[in-house]
C-alpha atoms as a PDB file:
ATOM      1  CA  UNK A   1      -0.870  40.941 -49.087  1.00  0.00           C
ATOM      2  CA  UNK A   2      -0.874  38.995 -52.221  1.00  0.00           C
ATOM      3  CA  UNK A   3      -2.043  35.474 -52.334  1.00  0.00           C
ATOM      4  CA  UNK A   4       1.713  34.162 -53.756  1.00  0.00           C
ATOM      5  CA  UNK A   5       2.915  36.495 -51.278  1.00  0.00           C
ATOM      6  CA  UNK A   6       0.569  34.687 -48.471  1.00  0.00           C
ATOM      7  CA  UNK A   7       1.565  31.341 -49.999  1.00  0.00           C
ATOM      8  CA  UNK A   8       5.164  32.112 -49.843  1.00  0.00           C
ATOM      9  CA  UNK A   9       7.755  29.942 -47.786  1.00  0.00           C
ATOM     10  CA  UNK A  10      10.414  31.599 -45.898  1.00  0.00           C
ATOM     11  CA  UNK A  11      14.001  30.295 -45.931  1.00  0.00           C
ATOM     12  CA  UNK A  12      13.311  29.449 -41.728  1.00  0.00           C
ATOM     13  CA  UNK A  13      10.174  27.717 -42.579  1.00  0.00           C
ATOM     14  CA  UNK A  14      12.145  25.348 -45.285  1.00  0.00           C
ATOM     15  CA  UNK A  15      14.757  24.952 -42.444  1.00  0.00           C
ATOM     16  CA  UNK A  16      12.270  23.557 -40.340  1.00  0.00           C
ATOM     17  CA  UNK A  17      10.363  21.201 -43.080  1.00  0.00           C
ATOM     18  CA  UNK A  18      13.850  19.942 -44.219  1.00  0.00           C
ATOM     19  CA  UNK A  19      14.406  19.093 -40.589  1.00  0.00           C
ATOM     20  CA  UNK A  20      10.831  17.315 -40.277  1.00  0.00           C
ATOM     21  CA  UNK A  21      11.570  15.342 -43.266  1.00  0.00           C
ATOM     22  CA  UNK A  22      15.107  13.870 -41.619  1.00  0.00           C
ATOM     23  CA  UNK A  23      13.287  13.005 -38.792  1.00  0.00           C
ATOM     24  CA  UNK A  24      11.110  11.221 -40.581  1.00  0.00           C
ATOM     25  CA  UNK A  25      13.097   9.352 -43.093  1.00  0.00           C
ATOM     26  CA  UNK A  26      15.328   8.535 -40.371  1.00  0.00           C
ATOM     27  CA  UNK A  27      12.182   6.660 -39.299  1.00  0.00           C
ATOM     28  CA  UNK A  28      11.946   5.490 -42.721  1.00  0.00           C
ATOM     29  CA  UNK A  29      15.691   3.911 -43.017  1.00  0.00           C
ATOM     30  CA  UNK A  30      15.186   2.700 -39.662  1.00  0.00           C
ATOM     31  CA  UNK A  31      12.103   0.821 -40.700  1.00  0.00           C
ATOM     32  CA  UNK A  32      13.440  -0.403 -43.895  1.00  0.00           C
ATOM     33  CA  UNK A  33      16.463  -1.615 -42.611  1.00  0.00           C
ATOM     34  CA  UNK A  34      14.243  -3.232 -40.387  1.00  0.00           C
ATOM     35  CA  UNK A  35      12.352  -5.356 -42.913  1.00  0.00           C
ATOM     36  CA  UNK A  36      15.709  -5.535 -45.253  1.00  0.00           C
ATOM     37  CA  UNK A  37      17.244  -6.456 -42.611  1.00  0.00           C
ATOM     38  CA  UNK A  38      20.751  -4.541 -44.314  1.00  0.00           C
ATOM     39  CA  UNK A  39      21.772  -0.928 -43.513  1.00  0.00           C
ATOM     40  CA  UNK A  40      19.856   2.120 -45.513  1.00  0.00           C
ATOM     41  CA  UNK A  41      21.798   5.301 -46.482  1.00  0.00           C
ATOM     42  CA  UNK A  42      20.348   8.530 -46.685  1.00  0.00           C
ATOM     43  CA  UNK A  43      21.222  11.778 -48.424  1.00  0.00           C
ATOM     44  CA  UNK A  44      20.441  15.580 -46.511  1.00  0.00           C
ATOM     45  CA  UNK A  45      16.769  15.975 -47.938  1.00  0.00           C
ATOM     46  CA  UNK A  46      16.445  19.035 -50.272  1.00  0.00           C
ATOM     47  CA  UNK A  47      13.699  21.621 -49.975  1.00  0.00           C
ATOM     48  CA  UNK A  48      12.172  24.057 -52.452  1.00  0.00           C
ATOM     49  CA  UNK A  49       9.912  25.981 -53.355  1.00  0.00           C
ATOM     50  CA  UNK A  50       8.839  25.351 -57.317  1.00  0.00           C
ATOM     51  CA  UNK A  51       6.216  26.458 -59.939  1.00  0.00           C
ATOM     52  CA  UNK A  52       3.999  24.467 -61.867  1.00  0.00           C
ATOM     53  CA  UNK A  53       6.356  25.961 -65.212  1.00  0.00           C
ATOM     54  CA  UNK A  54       9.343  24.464 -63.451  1.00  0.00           C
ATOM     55  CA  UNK A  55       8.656  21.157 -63.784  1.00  0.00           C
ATOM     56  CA  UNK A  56       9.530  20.280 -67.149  1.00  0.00           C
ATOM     57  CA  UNK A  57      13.798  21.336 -66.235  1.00  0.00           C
ATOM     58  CA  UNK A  58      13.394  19.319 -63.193  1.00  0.00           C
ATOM     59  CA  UNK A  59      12.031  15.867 -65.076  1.00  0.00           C
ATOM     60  CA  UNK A  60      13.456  15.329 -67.846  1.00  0.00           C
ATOM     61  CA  UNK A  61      14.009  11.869 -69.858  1.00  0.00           C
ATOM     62  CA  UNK A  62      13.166   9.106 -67.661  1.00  0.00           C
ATOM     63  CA  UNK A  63      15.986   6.304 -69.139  1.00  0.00           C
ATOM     64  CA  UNK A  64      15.891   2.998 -67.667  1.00  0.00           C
ATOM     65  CA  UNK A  65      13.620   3.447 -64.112  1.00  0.00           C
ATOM     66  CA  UNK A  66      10.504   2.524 -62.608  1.00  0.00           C
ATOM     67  CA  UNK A  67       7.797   5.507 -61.637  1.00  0.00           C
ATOM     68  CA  UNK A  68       5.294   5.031 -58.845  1.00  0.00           C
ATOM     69  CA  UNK A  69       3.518   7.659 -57.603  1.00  0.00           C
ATOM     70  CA  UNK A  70       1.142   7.708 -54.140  1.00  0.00           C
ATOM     71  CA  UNK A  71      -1.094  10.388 -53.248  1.00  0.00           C
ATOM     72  CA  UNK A  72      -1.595  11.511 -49.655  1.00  0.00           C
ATOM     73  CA  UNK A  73      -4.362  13.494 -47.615  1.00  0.00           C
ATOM     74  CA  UNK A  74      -4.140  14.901 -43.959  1.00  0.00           C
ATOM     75  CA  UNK A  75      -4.943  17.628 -41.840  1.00  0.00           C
ATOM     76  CA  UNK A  76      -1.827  19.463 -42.189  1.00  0.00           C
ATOM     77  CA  UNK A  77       0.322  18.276 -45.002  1.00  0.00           C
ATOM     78  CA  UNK A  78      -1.094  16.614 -48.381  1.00  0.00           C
ATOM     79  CA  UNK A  79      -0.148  16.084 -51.715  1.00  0.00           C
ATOM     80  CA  UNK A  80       1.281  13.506 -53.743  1.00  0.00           C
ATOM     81  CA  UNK A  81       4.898  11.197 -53.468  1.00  0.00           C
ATOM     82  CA  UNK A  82       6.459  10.125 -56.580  1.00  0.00           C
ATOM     83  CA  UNK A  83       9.370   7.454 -56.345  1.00  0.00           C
ATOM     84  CA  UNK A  84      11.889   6.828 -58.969  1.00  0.00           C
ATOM     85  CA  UNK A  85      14.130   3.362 -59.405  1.00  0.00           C
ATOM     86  CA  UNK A  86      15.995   1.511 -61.712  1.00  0.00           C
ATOM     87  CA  UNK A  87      14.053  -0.644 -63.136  1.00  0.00           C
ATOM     88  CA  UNK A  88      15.706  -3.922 -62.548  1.00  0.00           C
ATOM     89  CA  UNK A  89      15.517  -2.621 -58.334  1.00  0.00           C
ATOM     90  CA  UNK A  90      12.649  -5.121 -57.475  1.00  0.00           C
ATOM     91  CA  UNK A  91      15.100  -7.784 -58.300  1.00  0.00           C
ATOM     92  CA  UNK A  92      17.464  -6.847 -55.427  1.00  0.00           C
ATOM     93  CA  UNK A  93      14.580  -6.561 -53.545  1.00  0.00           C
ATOM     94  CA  UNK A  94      12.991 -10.014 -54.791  1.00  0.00           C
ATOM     95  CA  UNK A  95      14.863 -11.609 -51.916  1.00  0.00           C
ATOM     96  CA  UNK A  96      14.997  -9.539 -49.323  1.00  0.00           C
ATOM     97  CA  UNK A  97      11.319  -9.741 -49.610  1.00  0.00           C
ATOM     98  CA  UNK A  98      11.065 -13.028 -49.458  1.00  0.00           C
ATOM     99  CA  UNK A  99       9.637 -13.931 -52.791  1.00  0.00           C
ATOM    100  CA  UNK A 100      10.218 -16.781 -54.346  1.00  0.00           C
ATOM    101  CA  UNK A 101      10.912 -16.404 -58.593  1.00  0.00           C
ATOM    102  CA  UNK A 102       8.044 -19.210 -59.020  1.00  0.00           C
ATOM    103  CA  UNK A 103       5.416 -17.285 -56.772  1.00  0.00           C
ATOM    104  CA  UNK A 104       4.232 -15.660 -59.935  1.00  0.00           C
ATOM    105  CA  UNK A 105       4.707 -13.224 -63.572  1.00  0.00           C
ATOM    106  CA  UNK A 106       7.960 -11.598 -63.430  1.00  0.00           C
ATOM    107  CA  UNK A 107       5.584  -8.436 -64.055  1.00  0.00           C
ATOM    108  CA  UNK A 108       3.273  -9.027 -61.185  1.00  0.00           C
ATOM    109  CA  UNK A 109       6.146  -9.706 -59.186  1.00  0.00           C
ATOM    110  CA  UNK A 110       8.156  -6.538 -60.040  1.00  0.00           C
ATOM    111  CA  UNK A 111       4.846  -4.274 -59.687  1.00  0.00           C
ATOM    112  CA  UNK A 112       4.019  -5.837 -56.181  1.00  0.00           C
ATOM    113  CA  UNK A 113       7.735  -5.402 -55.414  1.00  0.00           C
ATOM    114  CA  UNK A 114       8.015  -1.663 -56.679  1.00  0.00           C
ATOM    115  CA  UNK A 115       4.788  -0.559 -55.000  1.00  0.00           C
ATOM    116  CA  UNK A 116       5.061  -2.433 -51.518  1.00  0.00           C
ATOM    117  CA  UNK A 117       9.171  -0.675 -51.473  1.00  0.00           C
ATOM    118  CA  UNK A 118       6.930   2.805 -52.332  1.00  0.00           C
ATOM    119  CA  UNK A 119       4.182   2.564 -49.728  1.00  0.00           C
ATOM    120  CA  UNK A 120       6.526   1.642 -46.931  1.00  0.00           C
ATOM    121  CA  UNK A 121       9.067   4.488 -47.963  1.00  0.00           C
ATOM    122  CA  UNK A 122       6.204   6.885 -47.933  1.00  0.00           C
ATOM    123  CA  UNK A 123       3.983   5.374 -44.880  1.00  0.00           C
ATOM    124  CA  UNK A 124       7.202   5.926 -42.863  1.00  0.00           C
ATOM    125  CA  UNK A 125       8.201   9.248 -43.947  1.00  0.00           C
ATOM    126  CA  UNK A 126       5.436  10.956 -43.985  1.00  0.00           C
ATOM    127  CA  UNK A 127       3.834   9.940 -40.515  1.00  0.00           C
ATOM    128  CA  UNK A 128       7.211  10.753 -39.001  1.00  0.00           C
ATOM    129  CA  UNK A 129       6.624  14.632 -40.414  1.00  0.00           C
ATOM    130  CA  UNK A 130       2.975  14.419 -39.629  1.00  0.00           C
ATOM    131  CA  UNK A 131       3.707  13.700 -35.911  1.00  0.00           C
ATOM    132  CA  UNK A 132       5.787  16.428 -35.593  1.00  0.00           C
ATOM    133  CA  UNK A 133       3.545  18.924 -37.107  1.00  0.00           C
ATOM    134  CA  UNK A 134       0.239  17.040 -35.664  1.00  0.00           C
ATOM    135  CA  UNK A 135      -2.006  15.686 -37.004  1.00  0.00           C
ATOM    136  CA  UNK A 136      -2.592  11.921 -39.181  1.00  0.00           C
ATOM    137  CA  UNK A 137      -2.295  11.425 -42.749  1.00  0.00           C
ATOM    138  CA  UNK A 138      -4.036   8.856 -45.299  1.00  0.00           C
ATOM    139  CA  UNK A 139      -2.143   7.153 -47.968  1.00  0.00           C
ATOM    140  CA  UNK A 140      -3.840   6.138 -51.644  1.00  0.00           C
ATOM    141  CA  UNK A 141      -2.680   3.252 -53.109  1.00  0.00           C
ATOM    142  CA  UNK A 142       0.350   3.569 -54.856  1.00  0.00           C
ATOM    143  CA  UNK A 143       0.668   3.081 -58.704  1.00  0.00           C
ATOM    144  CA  UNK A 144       3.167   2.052 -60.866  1.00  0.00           C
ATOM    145  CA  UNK A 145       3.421   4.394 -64.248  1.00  0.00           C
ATOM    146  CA  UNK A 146       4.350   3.135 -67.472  1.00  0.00           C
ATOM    147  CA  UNK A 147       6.797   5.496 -68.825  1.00  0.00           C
ATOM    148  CA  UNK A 148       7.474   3.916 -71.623  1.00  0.00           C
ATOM    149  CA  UNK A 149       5.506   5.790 -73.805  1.00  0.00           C
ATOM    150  CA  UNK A 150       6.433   9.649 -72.894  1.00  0.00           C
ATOM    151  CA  UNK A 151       9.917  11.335 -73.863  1.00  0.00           C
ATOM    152  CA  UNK A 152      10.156  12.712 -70.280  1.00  0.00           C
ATOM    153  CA  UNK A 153       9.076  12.263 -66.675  1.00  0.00           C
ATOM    154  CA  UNK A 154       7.482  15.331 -66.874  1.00  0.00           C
ATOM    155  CA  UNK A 155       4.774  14.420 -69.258  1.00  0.00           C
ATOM    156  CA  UNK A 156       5.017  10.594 -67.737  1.00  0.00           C
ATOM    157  CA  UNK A 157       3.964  12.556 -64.434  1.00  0.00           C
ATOM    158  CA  UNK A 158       1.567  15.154 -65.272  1.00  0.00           C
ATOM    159  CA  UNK A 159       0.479  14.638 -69.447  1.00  0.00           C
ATOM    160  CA  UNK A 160      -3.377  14.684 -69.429  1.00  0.00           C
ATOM    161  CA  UNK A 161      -3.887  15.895 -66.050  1.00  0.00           C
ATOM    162  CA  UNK A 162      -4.438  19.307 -64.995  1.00  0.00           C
ATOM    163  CA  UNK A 163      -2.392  20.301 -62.453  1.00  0.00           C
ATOM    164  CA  UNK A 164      -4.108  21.632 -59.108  1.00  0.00           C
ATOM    165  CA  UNK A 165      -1.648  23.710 -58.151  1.00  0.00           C
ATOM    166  CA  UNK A 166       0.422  26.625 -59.296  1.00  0.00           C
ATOM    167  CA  UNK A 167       3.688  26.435 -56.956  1.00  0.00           C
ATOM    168  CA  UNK A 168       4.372  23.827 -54.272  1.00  0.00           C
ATOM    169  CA  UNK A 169       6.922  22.198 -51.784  1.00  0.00           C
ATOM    170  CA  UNK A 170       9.131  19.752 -53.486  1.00  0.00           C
ATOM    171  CA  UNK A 171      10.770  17.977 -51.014  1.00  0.00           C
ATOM    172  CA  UNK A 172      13.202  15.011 -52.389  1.00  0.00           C
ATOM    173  CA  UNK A 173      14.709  12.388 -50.446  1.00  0.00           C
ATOM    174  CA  UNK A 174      17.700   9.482 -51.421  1.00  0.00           C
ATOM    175  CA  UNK A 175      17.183   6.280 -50.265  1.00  0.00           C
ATOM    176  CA  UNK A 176      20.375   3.825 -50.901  1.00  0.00           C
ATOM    177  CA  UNK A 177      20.965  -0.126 -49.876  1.00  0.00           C
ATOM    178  CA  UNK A 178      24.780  -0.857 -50.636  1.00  0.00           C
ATOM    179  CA  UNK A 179      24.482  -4.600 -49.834  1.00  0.00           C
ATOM    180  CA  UNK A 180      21.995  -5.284 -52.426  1.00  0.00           C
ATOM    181  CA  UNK A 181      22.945  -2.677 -55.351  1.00  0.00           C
ATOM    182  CA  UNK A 182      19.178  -0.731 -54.716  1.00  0.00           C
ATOM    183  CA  UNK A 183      18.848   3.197 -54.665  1.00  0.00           C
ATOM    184  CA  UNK A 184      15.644   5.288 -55.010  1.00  0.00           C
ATOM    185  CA  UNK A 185      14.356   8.710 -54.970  1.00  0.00           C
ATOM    186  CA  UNK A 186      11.439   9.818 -53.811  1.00  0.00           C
ATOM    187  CA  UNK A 187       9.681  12.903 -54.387  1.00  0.00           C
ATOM    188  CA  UNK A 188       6.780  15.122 -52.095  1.00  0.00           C
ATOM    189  CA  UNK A 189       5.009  17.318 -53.957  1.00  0.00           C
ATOM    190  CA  UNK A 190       3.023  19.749 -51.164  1.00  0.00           C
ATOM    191  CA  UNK A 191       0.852  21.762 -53.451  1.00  0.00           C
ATOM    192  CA  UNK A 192      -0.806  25.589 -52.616  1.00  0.00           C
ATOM    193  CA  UNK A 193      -3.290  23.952 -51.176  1.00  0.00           C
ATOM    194  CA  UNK A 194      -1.902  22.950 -48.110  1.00  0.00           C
ATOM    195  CA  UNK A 195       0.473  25.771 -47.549  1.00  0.00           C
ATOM    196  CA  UNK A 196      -1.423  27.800 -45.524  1.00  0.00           C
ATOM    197  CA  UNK A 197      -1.755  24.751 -42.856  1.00  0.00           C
ATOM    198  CA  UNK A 198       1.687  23.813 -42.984  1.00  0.00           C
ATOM    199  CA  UNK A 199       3.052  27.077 -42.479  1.00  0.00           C
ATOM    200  CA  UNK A 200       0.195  27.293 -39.264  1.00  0.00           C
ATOM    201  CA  UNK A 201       1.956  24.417 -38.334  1.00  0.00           C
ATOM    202  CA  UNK A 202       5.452  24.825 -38.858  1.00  0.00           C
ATOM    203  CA  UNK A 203       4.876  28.724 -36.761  1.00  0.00           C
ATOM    204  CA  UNK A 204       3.656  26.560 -33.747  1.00  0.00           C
ATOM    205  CA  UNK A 205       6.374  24.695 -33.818  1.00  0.00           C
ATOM    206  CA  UNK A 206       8.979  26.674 -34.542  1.00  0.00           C
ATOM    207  CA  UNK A 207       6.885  29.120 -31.023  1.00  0.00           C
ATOM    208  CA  UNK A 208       6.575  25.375 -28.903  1.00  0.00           C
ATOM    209  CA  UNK A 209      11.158  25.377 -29.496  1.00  0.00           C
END
């Protein structure tokens, strides 16, 4: 068997990390509308399989929104999130917070904003998937990108870095607040790398049903 054979993801196995993944934003909304204290919408997570060349059709100019990105490490499932908002969202989010306009820059502000929104997003998530499929997971700290400067969110996302994988899981997940005008996307990237363990994984749990 070929190695992008061995690497490959069946259309069961997506199944069953698209069903982790609702689980676990579930846990996510639940959380945020929690701390928000207002009710968070979701949209059906989609799952795919991509390659490295595919990237450029699915990121294309990034327009008026805020990148962070957050990379993750575990025993079954790591890789990297990226989460994209408007970027005017930390001011509906300024509030709801709790942070007052005078506490300090309107840049600090919107940066501790946009990152603290990521971390919990992804924190939430991704420990909801991780205890279905066992094991923990360990969160970088997140980091805002300037796009500003690229023509697309592909080169905002991966210009100057060599990519360390060939093909990976893109999972992508809408998060949306109604009562205070605030919508993001966020985006798991689950490189060749950990395939082989999260397909282990998924098989035992798909044989423990």
């Amino acid at each position: 068997m070929s190695n992008d054979a061995a690497l490959a993801i069946d259309a069961l196995e997506l199944d069953a990390i698209k069903e982790s993944f609702n689980i676990g934003m579930g846990r996510a909304a639940a959380l945020l509308a929690e701390i928000l204290e207002h009710r968070v919408l979701l949209q059906v997570p989609e799952v795919e399989q991509i390659t490295d060349g595919q990237l450029g059709d699915r990121f294309r100019q990034p327009g008026d929104i805020s990148l962070v990105r957050q990379p993750f490490s575990g025993q079954v499932v790591s890789g990297e999130v990226v989460a994209l908002m408007r970027r005017d969202a930390y001011k509906a989010l300024m509030q709801t917070y709790g942070y007052g306009p005078e506490e300090r820059s309107e840049l600090a502000l919107q940066q501790e904003v946009l990152l603290e929104i990521t971390a919990t997003l992804a924190a939430a998530t991704l420990s909801g998937v991780a205890e279905q499929l066992g094991g923990e997971i360990d969160f970088a700290a997140p980091a805002l990108v300037c796009v500003e400067q690229w023509t697309s969110l592909h080169e905002a996302l991966f210009s100057g870095r060599d990519l360390p994988w060939r093909q990976a899981v893109l999972v992508e997940i809408g998060f949306a607040i109604e009562a205070i005008d605030f919508s993001a996307s966020l985006y798991v990237f689950i490189p060749e790398s950990s395939l082989p363990a999260l397909k282990r994984a998924i098989g035992a749990m798909l044989e423990g049903l």
